[in-house]
Protein backbone atom coordinates (compact mmCIF):
# COMPACT_ATOMS: atom_id res chain seq x y z
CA UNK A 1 6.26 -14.56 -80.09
CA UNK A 2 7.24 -14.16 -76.20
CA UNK A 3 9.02 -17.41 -75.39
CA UNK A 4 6.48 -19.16 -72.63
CA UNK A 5 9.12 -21.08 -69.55
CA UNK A 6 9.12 -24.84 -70.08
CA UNK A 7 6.82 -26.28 -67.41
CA UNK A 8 9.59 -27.93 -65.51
CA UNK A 9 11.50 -24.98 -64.47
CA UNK A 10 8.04 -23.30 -63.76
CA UNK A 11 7.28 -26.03 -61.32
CA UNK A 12 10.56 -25.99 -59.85
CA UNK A 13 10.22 -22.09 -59.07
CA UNK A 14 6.59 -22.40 -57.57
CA UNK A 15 8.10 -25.28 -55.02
CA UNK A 16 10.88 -23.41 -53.89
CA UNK A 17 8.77 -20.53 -53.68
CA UNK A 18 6.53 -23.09 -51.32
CA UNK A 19 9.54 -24.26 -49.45
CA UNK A 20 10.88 -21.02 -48.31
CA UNK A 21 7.05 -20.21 -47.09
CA UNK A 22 6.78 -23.75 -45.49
CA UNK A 23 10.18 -22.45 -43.82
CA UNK A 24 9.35 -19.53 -42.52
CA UNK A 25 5.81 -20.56 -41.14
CA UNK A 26 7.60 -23.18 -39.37
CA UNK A 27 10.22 -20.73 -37.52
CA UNK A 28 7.26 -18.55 -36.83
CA UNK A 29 5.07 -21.62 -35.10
CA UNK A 30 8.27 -22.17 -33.24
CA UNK A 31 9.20 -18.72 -31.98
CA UNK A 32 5.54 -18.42 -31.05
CA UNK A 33 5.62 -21.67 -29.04
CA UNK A 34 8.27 -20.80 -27.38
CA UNK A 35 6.82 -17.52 -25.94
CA UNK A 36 3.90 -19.54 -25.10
CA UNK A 37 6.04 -21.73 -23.15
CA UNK A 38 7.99 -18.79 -21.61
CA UNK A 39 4.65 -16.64 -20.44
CA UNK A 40 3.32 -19.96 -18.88
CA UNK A 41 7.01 -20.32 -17.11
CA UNK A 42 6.56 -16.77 -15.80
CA UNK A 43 2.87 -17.13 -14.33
CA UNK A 44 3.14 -20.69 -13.08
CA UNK A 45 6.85 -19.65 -11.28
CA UNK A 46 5.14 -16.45 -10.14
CA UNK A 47 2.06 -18.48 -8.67
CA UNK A 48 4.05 -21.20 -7.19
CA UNK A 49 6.31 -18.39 -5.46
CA UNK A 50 3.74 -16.59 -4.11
CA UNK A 51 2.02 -19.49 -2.42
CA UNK A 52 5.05 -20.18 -1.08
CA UNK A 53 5.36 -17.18 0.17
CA UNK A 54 1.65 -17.02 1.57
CA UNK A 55 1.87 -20.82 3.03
CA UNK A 56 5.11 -18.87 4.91
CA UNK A 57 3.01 -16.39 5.94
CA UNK A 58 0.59 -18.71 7.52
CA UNK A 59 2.93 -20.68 9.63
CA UNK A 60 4.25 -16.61 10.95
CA UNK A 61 0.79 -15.47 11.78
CA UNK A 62 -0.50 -19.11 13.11
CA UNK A 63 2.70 -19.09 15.59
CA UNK A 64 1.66 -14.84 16.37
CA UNK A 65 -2.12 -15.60 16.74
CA UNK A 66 -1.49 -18.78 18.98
CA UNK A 67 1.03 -16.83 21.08
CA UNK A 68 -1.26 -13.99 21.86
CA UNK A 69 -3.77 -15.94 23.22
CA UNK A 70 -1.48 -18.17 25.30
CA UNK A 71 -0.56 -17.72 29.11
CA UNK A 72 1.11 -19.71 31.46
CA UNK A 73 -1.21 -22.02 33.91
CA UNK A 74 1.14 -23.24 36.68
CA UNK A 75 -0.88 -26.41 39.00
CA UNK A 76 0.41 -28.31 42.19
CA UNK A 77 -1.54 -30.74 43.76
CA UNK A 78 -2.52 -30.73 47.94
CA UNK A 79 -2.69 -33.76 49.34
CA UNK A 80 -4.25 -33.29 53.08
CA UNK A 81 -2.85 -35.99 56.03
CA UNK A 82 -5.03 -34.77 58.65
CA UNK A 83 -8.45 -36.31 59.27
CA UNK A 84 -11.30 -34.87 56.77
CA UNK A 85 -11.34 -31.50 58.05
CA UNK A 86 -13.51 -29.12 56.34
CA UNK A 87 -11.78 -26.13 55.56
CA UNK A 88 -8.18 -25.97 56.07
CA UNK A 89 -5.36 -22.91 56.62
CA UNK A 90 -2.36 -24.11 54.70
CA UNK A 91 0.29 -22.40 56.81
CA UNK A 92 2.84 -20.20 54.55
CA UNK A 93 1.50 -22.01 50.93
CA UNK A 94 2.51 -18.66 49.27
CA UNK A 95 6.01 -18.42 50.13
CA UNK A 96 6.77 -22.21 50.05
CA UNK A 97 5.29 -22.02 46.31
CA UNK A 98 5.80 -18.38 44.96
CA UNK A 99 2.20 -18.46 43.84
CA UNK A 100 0.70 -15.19 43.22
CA UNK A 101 -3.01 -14.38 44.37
CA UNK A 102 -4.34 -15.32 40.96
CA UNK A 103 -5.55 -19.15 41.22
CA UNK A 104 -8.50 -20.89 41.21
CA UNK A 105 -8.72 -24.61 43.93
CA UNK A 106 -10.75 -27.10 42.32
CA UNK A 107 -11.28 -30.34 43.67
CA UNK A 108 -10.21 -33.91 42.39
CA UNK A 109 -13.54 -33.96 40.61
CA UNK A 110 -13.35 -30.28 38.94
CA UNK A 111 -15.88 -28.50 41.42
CA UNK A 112 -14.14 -25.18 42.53
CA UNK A 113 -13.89 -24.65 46.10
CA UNK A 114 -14.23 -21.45 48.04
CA UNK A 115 -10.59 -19.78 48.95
CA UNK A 116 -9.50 -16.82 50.00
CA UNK A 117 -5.70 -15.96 51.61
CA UNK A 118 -4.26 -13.67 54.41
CA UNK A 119 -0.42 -13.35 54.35
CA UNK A 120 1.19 -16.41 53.09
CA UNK A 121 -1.83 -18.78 54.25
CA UNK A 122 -4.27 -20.32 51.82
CA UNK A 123 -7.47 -21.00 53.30
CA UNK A 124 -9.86 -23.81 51.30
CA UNK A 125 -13.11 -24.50 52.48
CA UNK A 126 -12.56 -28.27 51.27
CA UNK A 127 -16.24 -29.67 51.26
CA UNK A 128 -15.06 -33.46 52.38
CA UNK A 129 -11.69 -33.33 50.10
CA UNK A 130 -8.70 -34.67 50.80
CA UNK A 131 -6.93 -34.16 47.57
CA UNK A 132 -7.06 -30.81 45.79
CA UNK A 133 -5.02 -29.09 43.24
CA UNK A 134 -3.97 -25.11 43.39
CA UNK A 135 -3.86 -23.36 39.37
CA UNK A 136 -2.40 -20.36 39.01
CA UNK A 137 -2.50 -17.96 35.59
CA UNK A 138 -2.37 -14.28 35.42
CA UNK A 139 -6.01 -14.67 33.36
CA UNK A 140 -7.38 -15.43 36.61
CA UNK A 141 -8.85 -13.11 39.14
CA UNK A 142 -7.45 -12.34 42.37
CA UNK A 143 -8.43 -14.77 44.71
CA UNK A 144 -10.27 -12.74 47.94
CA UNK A 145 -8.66 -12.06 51.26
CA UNK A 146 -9.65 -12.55 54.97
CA UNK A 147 -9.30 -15.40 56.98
CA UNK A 148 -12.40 -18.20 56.96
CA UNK A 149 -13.31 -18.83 60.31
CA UNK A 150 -13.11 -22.57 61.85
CA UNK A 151 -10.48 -23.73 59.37
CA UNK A 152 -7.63 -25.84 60.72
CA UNK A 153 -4.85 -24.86 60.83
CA UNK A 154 -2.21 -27.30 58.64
CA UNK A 155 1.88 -27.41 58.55
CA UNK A 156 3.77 -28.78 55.44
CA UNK A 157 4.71 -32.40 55.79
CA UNK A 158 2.29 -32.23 59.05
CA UNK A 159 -0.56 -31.82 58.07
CA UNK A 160 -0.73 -31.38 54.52
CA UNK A 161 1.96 -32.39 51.24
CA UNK A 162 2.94 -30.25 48.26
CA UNK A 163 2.78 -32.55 45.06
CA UNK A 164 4.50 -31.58 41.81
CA UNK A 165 4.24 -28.74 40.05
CA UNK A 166 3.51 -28.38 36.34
CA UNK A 167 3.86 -25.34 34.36
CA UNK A 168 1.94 -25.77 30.60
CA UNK A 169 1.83 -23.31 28.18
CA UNK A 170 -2.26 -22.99 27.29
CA UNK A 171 -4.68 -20.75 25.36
CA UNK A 172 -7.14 -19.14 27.27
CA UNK A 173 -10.89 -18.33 26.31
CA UNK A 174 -10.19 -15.11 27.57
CA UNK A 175 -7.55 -13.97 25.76
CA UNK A 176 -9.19 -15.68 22.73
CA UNK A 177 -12.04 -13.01 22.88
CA UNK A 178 -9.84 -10.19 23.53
CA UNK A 179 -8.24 -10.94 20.64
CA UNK A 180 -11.08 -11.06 18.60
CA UNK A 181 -11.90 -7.23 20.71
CA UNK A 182 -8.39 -6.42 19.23
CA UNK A 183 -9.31 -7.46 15.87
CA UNK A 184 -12.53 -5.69 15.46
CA UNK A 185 -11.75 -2.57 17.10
CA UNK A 186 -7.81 -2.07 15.33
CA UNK A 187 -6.82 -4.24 13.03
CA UNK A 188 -4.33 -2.50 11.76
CA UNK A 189 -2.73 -1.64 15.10
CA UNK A 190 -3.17 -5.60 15.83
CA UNK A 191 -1.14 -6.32 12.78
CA UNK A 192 1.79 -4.29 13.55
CA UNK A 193 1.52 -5.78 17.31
CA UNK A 194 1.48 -8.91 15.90
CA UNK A 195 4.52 -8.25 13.22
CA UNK A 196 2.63 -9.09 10.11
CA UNK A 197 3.65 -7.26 6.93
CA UNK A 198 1.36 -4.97 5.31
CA UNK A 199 1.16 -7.25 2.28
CA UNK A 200 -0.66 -9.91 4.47
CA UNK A 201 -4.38 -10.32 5.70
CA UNK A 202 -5.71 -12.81 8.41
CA UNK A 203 -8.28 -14.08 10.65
CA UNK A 204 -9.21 -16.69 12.58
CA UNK A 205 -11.86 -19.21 13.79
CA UNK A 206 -12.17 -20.33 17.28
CA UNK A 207 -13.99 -23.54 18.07
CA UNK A 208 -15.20 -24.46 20.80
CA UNK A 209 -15.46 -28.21 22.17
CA UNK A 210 -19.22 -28.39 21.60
CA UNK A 211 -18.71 -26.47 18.23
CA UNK A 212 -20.07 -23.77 18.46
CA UNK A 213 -17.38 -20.96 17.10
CA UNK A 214 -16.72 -17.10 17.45
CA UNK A 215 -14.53 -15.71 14.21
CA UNK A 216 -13.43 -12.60 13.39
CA UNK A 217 -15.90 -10.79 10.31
CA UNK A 218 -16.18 -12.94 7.47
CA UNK A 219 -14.88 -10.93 3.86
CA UNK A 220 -16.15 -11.78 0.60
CA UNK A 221 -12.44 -12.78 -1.23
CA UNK A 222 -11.95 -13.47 -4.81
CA UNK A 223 -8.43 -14.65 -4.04
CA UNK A 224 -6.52 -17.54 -3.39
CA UNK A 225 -6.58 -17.82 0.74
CA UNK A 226 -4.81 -20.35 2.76
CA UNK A 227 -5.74 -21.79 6.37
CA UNK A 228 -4.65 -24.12 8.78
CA UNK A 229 -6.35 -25.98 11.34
CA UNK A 230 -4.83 -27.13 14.76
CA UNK A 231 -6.08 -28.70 17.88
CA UNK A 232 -5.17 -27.04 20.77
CA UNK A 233 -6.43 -27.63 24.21
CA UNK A 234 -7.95 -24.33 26.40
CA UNK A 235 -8.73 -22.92 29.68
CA UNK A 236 -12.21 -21.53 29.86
CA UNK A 237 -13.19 -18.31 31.60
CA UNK A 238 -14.62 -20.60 34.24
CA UNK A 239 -11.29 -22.28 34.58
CA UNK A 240 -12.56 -25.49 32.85
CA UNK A 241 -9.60 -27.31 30.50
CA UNK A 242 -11.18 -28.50 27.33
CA UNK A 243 -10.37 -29.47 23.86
CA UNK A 244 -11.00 -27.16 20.28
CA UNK A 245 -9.58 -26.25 17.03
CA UNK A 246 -8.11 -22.80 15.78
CA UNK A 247 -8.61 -22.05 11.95
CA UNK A 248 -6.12 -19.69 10.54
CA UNK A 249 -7.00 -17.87 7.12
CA UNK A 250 -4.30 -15.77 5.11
CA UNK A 251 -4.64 -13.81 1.72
C-alpha cells in the first residue's frame, strides 16, 4: 500500500508553493509599475520640454513679427510768434531739423494741414493755428513741392520756435498689411526673412481700436498652439495714432 504524505507536510508544501507565487507576482506588479512610472516620466518630460521650447518660440517670433511692422515716427512741435498768419514759410526747417520730405503737419487738434516744401522751407497753410507739430516716418508719402503763394515768410526764434523732438519706435497700419501681403503671398520666404526655424508655424491677429481685425488664414490644428496678446499703440495709414492688440499664434 503506497504510503499517502501526512497532511502537515502536504500543507506545508502547497504554502510555500503559494509563497514563492505570491513572490514573484509581487516583483512582477513592481517591475511593471515602475515602467509605468518611467513611460509617464518620458511623455510628461517630453511635453513639458517641448512647450518650453514652443513658449520660446513665441517670445522669438512675437519680437520678429512686432519688429517688421515697426518704423520710426520722429515729431517736433512749431510754435508760431508772429500774429495769426495763415500760411507760413518756415525759412530753412529742413536743414535746422534733418527732416526728410516724408511728414505729415497736423494741427494741435489732429486735422492735417496742407504742406508742401521748396529747398529747405516748409510751407503750412495753417488755417488759424498757432501751434502745430511736424511727423516724420519713412511710411509716409512725400510731402509735395512748390512754393504756396501769400505765405509769410518766418525766421527761427523770429518768427517761429522749434519745440522738442521725440523719436518713438511705432507699428504702422501699413506695414501691418504688408505683412499680412508677405504672409499670404510667401510664407515660406517670410519665415526665413523673419529667422524662424522650419520646425515652427505662426500667424497673427491684428486688432484694430474699434475691433474690427485682419489675420492671416485661419488653419484647422489638432495641436497644442500657443499665443500671446500685447497692446501696442499704431499709426494709421491716415497718420492717426491709436490704440490695438496683436495676437501671436505658434504650433
Amino acid at each position: 500500500m503506497r504510503n499517502k504524505r501526512p497532511p502537515q507536510v502536504r500543507s506545508m508544501s502547497s504554502l510555500l508553493r503559494q509563497r514563492k507565487g505570491s513572490h514573484v507576482g509581487v516583483v512582477i506588479s513592481f517591475v511593471l509599475f515602475i515602467t509605468f512610472i518611467v513611460f509617464m516620466y518620458t511623455i510628461l518630460n517630453y511635453r513639458i520640454g517641448f512647450g518650453e521650447n514652443k513658449k520660446a518660440s513665441l517670445e522669438q517670433i512675437k519680437e520678429a513679427v512686432k519688429g517688421e511692422i515697426s518704423e520710426n515716427l520722429t515729431t517736433v512741435s512749431i510754435g508760431i510768434t508772429e500774429v495769426n498768419p495763415s500760411c507760413v514759410q518756415l525759412d530753412n526747417f529742413f536743414g535746422k531739423t534733418q527732416a526728410s520730405d516724408k511728414l505729415l503737419v497736423k494741427s494741435d487738434s489732429g486735422s492735417a494741414l496742407v504742406t508742401s516744401k521748396s529747398g529747405n522751407d516748409l510751407f503750412v497753410e495753417t488755417e488759424g493755428n498757432t501751434f502745430f507739430r511736424v511727423s516724420e516716418s519713412g511710411e509716409f508719402s512725400v510731402v509735395s513741392t512748390g512754393i504756396i503763394s501769400s505765405c509769410q515768410l518766418l525766421q527761427e526764434s523770429l518768427g517761429y520756435v522749434l519745440g522738442l523732438s521725440k523719436t518713438e519706435d511705432l507699428i504702422f497700419e501699413s506695414k501691418m498689411l504688408n505683412l499680412l501681403n508677405n504672409y499670404t503671398q510667401n510664407y515660406s520666404g517670410l519665415k526665413k526673412n523673419l529667422g524662424i526655424s522650419d520646425e515652427d508655424e505662426f500667424g497673427f491677429i491684428f486688432t484694430y481700436s474699434n475691433s474690427t481685425q485682419v489675420r492671416t488664414p485661419e488653419k484647422n490644428l489638432t495641436i497644442d498652439i500657443y499665443a500671446e496678446r500685447v497692446p501696442v499703440q499704431y499709426i494709421k495709414i491716415s497718420g492717426e495714432r491709436e490704440v490695438g492688440f496683436i495676437d501671436t499664434i505658434v504650433w
